[in-house]
N, C-alpha and C. Protein backbone atom coordinates (compact mmCIF):
# COMPACT_ATOMS: atom_id res chain seq x y z
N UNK A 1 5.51 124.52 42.53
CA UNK A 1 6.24 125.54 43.25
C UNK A 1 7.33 126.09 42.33
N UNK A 2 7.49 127.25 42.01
CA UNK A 2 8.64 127.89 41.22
C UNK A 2 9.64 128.07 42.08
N UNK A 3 10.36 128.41 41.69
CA UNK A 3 11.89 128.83 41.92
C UNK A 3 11.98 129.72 42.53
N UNK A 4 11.02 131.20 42.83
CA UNK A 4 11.22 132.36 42.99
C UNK A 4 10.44 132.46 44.41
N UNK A 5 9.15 130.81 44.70
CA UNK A 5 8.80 131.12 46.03
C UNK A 5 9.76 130.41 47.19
N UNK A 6 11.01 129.44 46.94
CA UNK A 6 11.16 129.09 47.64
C UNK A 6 12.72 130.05 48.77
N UNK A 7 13.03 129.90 49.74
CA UNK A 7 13.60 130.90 50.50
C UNK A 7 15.05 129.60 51.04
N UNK A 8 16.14 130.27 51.11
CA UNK A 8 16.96 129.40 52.19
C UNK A 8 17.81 130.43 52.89
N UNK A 9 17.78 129.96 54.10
CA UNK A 9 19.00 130.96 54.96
C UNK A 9 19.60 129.61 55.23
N UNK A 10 20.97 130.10 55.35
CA UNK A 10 22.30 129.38 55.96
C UNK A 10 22.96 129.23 56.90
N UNK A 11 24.59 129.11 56.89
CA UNK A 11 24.89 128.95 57.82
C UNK A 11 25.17 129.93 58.45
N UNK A 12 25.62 131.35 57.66
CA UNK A 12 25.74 132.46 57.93
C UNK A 12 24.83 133.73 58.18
N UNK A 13 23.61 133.05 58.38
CA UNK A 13 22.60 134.31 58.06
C UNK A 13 22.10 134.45 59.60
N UNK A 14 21.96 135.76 59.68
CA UNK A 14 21.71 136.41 61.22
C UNK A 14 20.54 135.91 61.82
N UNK A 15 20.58 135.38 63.17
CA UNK A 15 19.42 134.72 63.81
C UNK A 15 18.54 135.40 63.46
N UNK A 16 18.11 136.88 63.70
CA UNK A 16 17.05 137.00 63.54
C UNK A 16 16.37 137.58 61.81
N UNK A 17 17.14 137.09 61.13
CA UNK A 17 16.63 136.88 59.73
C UNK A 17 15.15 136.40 59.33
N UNK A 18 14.36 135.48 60.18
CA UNK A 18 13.23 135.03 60.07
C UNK A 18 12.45 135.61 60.34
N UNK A 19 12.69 136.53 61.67
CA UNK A 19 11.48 138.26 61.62
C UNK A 19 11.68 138.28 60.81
N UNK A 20 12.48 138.88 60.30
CA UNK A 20 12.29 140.06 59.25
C UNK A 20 11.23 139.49 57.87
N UNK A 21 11.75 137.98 57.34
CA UNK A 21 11.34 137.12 56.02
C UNK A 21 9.72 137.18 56.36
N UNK A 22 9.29 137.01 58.10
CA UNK A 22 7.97 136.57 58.24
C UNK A 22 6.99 138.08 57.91
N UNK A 23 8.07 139.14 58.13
CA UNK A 23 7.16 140.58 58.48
C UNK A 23 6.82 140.58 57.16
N UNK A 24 7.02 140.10 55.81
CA UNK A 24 7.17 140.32 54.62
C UNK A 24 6.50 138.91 54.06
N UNK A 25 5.68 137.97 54.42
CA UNK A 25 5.29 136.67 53.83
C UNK A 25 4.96 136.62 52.58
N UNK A 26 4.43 137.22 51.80
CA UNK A 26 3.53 137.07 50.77
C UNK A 26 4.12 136.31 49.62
N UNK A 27 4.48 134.95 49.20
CA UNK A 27 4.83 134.05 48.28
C UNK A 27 5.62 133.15 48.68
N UNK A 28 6.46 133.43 49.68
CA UNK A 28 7.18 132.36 50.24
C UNK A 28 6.28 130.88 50.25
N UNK A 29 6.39 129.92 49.36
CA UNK A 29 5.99 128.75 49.65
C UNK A 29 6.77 127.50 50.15
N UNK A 30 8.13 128.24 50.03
CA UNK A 30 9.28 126.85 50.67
C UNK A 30 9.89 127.41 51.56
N UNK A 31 10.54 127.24 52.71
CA UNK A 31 11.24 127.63 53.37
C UNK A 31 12.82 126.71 53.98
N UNK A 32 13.44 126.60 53.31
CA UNK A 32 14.59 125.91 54.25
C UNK A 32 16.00 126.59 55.40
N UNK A 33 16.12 126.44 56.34
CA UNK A 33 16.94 126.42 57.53
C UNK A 33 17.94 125.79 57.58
N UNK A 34 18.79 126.26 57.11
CA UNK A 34 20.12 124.80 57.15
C UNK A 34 20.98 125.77 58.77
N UNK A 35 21.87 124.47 59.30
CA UNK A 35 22.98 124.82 60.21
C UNK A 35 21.85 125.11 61.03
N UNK A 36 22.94 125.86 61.90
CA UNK A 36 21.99 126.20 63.74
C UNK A 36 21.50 127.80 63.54
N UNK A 37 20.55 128.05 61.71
CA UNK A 37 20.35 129.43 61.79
C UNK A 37 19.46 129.90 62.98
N UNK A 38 18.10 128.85 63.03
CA UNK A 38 17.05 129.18 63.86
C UNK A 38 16.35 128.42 65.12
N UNK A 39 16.39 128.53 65.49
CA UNK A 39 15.72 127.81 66.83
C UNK A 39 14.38 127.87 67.25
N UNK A 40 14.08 129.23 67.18
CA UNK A 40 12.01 129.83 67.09
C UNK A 40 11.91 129.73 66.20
N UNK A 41 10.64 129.49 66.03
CA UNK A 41 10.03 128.93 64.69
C UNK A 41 8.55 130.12 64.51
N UNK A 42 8.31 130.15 65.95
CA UNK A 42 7.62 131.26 65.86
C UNK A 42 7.25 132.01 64.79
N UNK A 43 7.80 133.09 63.89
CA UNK A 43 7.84 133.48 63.06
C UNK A 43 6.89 132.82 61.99
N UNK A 44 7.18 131.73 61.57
CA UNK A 44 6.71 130.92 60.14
C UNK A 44 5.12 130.50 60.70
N UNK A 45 4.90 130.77 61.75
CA UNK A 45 3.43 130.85 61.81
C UNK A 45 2.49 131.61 61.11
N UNK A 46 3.08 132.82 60.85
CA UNK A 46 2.29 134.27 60.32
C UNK A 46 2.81 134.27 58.82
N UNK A 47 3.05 133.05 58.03
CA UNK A 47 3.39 132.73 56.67
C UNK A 47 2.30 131.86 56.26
N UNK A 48 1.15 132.66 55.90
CA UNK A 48 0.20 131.80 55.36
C UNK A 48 0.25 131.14 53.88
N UNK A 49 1.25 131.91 52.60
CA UNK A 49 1.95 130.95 51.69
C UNK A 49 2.58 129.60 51.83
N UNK A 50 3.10 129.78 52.64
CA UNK A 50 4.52 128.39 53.04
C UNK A 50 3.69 126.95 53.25
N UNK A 51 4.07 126.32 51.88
CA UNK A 51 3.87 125.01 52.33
C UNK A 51 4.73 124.07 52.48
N UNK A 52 5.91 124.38 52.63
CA UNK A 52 7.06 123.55 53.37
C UNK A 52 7.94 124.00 53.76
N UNK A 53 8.28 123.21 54.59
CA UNK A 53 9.16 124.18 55.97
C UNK A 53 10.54 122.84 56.19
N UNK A 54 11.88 123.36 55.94
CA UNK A 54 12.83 122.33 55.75
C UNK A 54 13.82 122.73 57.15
N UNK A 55 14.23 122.08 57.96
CA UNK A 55 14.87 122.65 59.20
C UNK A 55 15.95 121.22 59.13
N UNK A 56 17.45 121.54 58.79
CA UNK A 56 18.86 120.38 58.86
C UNK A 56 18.99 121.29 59.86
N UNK A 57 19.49 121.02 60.73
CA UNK A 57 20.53 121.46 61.84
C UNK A 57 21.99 120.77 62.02
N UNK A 58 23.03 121.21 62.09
CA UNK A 58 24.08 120.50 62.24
C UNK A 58 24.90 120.27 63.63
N UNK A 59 24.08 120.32 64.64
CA UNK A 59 25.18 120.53 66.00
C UNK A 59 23.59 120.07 67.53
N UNK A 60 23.02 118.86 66.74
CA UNK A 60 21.78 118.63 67.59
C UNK A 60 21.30 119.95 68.30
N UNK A 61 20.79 120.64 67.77
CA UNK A 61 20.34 121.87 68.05
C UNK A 61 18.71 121.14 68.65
N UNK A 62 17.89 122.29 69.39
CA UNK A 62 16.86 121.82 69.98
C UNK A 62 15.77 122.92 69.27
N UNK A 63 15.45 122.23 68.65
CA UNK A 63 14.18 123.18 67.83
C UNK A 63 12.39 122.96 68.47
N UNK A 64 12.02 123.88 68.76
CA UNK A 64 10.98 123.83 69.05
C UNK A 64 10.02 124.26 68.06
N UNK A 65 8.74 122.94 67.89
CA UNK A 65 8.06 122.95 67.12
C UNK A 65 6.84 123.31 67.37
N UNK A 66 6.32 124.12 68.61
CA UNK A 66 5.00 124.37 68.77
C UNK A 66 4.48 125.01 68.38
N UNK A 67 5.58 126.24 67.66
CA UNK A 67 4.51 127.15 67.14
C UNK A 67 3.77 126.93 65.48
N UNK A 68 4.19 125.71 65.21
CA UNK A 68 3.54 125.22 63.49
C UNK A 68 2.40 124.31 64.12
N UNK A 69 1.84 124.12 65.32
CA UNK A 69 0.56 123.22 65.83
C UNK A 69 -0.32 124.26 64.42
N UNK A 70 -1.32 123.44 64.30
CA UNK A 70 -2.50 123.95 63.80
C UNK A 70 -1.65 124.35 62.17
N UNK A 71 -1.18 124.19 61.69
CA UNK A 71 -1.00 124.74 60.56
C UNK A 71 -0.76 123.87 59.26
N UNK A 72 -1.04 123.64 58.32
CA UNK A 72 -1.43 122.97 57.14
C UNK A 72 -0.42 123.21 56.49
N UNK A 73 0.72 122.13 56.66
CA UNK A 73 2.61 122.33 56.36
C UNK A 73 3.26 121.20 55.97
N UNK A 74 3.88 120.58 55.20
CA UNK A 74 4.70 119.76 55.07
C UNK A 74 6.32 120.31 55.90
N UNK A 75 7.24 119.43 56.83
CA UNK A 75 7.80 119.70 57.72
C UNK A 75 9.23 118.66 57.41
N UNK A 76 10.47 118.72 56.99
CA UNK A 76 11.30 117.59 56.86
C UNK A 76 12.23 118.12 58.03
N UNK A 77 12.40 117.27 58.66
CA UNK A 77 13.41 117.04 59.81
C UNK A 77 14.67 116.40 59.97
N UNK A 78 15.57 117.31 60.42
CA UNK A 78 16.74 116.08 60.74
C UNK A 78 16.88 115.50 61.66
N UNK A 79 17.64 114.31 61.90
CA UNK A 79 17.60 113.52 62.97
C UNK A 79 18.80 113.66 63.63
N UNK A 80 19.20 114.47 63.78
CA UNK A 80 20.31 115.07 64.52
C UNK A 80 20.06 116.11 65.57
N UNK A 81 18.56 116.90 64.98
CA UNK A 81 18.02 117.68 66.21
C UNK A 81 17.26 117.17 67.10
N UNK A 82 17.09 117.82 68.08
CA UNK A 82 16.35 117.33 68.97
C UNK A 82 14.90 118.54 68.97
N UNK A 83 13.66 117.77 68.80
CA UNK A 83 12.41 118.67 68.35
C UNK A 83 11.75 118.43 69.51
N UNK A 84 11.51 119.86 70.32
CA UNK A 84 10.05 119.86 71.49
C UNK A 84 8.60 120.05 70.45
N UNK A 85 7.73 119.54 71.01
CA UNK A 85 6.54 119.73 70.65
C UNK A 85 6.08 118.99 69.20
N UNK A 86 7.08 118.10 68.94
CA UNK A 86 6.53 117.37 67.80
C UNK A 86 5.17 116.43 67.98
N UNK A 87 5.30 115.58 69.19
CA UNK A 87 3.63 115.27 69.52
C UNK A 87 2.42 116.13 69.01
N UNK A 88 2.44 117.48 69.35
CA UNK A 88 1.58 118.79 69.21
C UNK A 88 1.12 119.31 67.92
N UNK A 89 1.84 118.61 67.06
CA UNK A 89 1.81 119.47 65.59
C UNK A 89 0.11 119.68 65.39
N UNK A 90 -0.26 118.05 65.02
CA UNK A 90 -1.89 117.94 64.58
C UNK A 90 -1.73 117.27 63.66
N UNK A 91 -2.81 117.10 62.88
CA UNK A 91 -3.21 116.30 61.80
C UNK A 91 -2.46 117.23 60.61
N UNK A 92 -2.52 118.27 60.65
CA UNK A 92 -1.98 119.52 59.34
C UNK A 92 -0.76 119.00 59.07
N UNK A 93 0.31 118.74 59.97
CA UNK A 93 1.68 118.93 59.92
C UNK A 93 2.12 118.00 59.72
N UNK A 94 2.82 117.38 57.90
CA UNK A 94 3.23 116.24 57.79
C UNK A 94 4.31 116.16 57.90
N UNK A 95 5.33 114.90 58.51
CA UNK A 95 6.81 115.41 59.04
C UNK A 95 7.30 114.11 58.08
N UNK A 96 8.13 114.36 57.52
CA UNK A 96 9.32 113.85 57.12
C UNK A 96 10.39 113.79 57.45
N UNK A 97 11.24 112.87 57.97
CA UNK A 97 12.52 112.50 58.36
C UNK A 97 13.69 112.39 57.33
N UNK A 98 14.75 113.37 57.57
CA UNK A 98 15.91 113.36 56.71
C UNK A 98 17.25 113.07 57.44
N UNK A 99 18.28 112.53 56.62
CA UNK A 99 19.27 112.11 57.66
C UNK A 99 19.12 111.52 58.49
């Protein structure tokens, strides 16, 4: 993975920053989420580059993970959020625990 596919939004970057990154996919192969940028995940479905998807949250935020079911992703998690639909992922979605 180079340098130039991977993506991070922060703590400051506008919720809906992830439309916009998803309307535009083509190389993104990393994706990281720090702070309480995102909550839908939605979006990173329609990123058929992305093979890892990094979500820290800092304030037990509740991230819902259903919309990466079915998708062929490496996934690191913090343990500070609280994740719906992690049961759901599938066999594709390998999760790693951080923090």
């Amino acid at each position: 993975m180079r340098w130039w596919n991977k993506l991070r939004l922060g703590h400051h970057t506008a919720p809906d920053a992830l439309e916009g990154i998803a309307a535009r996919p083509a190389g993104v192969a990393e994706l990281t989420l720090v702070g309480d940028v995102v909550t839908n995940l939605a979006p990173v479905s329609g990123m058929p580059s992305l093979e890892r998807l990094i979500v820290l949250g800092t304030s037990r935020q509740t991230v819902g993970l259903r919309p990466l079911a079915g998708i062929s992703l490496q996934v690191e998690l913090s343990r500070r959020d609280r994740h719906v639909g992690l049961g759901e992922l599938g066999h594709g979605v390998r999760v790693r625990w951080v923090n």
